[in-house]
C-alpha atoms as a PDB file:
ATOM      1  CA  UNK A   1     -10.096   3.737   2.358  1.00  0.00           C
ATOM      2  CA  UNK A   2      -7.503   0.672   1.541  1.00  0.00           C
ATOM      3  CA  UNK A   3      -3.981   1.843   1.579  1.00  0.00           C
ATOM      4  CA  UNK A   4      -2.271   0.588  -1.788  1.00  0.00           C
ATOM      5  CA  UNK A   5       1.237  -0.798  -0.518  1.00  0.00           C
ATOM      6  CA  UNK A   6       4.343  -1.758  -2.990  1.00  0.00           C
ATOM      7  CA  UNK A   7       5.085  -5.799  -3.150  1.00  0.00           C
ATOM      8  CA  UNK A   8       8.394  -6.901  -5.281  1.00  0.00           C
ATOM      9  CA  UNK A   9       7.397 -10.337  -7.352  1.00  0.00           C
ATOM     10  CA  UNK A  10       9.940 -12.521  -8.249  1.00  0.00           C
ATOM     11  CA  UNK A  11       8.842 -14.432 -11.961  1.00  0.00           C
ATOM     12  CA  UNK A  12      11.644 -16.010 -12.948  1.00  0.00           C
ATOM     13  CA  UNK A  13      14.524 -13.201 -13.593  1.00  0.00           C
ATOM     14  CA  UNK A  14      12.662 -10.934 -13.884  1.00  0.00           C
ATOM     15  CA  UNK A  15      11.162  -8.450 -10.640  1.00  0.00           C
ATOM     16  CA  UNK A  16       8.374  -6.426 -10.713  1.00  0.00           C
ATOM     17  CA  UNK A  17       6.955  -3.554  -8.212  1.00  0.00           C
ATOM     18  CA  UNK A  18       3.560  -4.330  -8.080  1.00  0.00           C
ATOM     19  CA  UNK A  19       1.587  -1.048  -5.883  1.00  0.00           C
ATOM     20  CA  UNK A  20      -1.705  -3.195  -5.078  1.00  0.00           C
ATOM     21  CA  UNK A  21      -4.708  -3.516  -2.770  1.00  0.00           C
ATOM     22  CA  UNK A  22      -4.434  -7.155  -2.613  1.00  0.00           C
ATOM     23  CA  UNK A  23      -1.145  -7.951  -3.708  1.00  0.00           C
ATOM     24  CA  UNK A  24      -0.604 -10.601  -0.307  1.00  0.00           C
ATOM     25  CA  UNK A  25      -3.755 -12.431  -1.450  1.00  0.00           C
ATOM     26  CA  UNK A  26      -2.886 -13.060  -4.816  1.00  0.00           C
ATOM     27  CA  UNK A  27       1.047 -13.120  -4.304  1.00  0.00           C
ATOM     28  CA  UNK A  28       0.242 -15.928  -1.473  1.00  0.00           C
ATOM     29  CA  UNK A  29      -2.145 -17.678  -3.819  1.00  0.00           C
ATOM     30  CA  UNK A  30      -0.525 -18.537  -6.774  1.00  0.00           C
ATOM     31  CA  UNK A  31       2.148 -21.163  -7.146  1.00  0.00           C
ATOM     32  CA  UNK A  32       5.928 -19.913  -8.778  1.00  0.00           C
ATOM     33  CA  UNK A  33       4.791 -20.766 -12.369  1.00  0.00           C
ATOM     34  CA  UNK A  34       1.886 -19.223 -12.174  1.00  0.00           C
ATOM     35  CA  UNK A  35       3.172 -16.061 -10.840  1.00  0.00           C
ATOM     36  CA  UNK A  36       5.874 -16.161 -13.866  1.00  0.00           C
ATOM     37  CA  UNK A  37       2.540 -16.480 -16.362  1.00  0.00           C
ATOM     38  CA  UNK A  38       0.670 -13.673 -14.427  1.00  0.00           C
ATOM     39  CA  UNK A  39       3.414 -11.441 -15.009  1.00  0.00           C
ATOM     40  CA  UNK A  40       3.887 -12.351 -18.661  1.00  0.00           C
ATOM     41  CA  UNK A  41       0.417 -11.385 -19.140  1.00  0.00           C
ATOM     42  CA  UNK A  42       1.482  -8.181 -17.471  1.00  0.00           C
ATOM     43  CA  UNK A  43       3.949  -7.610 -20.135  1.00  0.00           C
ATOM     44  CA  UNK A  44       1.378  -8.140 -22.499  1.00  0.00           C
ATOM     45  CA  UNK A  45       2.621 -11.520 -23.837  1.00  0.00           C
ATOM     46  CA  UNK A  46       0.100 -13.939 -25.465  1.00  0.00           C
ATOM     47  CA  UNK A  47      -0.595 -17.693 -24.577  1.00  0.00           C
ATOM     48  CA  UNK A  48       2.238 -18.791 -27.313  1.00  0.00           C
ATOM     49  CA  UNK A  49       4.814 -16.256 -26.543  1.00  0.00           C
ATOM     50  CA  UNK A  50       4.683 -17.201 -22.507  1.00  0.00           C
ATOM     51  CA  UNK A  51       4.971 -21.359 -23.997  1.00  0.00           C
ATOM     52  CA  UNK A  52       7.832 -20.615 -25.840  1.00  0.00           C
ATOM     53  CA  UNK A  53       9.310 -18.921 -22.974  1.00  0.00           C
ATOM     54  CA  UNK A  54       8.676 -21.174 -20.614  1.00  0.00           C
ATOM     55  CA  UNK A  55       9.232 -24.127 -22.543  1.00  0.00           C
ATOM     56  CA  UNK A  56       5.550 -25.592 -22.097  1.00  0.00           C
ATOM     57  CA  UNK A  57       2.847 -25.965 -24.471  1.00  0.00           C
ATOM     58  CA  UNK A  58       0.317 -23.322 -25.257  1.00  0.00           C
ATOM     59  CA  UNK A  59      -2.337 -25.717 -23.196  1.00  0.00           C
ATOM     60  CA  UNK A  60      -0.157 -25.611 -20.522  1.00  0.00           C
ATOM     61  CA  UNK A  61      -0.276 -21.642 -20.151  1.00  0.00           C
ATOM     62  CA  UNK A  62      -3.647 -21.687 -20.991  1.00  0.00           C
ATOM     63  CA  UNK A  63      -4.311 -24.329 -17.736  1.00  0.00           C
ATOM     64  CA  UNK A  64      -2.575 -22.385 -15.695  1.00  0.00           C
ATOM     65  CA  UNK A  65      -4.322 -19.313 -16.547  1.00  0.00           C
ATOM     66  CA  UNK A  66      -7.669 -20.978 -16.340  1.00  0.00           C
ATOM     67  CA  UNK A  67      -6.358 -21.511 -12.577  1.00  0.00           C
ATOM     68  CA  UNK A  68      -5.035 -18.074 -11.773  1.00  0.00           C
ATOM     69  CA  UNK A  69      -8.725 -16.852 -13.303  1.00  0.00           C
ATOM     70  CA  UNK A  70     -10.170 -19.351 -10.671  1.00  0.00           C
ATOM     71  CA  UNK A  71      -8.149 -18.618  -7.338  1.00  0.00           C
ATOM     72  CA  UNK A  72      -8.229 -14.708  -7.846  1.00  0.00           C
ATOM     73  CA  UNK A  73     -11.916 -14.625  -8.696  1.00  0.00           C
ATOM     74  CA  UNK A  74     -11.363 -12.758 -12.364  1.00  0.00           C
ATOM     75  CA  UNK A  75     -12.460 -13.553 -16.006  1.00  0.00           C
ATOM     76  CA  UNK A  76      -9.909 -12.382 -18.288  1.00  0.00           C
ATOM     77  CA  UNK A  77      -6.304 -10.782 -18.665  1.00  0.00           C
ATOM     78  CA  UNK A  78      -7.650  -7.436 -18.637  1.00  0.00           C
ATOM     79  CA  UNK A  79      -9.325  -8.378 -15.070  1.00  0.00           C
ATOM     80  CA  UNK A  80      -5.720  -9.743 -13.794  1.00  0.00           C
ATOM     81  CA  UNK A  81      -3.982  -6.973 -14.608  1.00  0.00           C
ATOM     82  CA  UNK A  82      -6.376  -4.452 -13.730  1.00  0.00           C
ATOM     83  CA  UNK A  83      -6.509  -6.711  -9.954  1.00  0.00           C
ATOM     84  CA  UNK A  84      -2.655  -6.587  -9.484  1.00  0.00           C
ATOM     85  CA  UNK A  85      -1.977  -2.940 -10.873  1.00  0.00           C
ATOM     86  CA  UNK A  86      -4.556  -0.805  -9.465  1.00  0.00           C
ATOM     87  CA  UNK A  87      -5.248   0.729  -6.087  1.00  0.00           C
ATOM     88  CA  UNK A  88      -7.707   1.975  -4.332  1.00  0.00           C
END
């Protein structure tokens, strides 16, 4: 059995305790920005609200999410979060 271990993420101001399995792979492989939209989406903040926020457009978010999808091997928002929040 995995240990689940506690990783702080930085996303712009804000700082999250994220208790993961694989929090150092997907920490590691996502860039700044799209740690800041990965934990927007862990807020529960649609594709416009995380634009306005960021001051990008909506195709912008919705690029980067296509790439966090892609790197950490998931298919939707429910997927991410379920990936970063649970443990074993």
């Amino acid at each position: 059995m995995t240990r689940a271990e506690a990783f702080f993420v930085k996303a712009g101001k804000d700082e999250y305790v994220v208790i993961a399995r694989d929090a150092p792979r997907w920490v590691e492989a996502l860039t700044p920005a799209e740690r800041e939209v990965a934990a927007a989406v862990l807020r529960g903040a649609t594709n416009k609200e995380i634009a306005r926020t960021r001051g990008v457009s909506e195709r912008t978010v919705a690029n980067q999410l296509a790439r966090i999808y892609d790197k950490l091997r998931v298919r939707s928002r429910a997927e991410l979060t379920a990936m970063i929040l649970t443990a074993p």
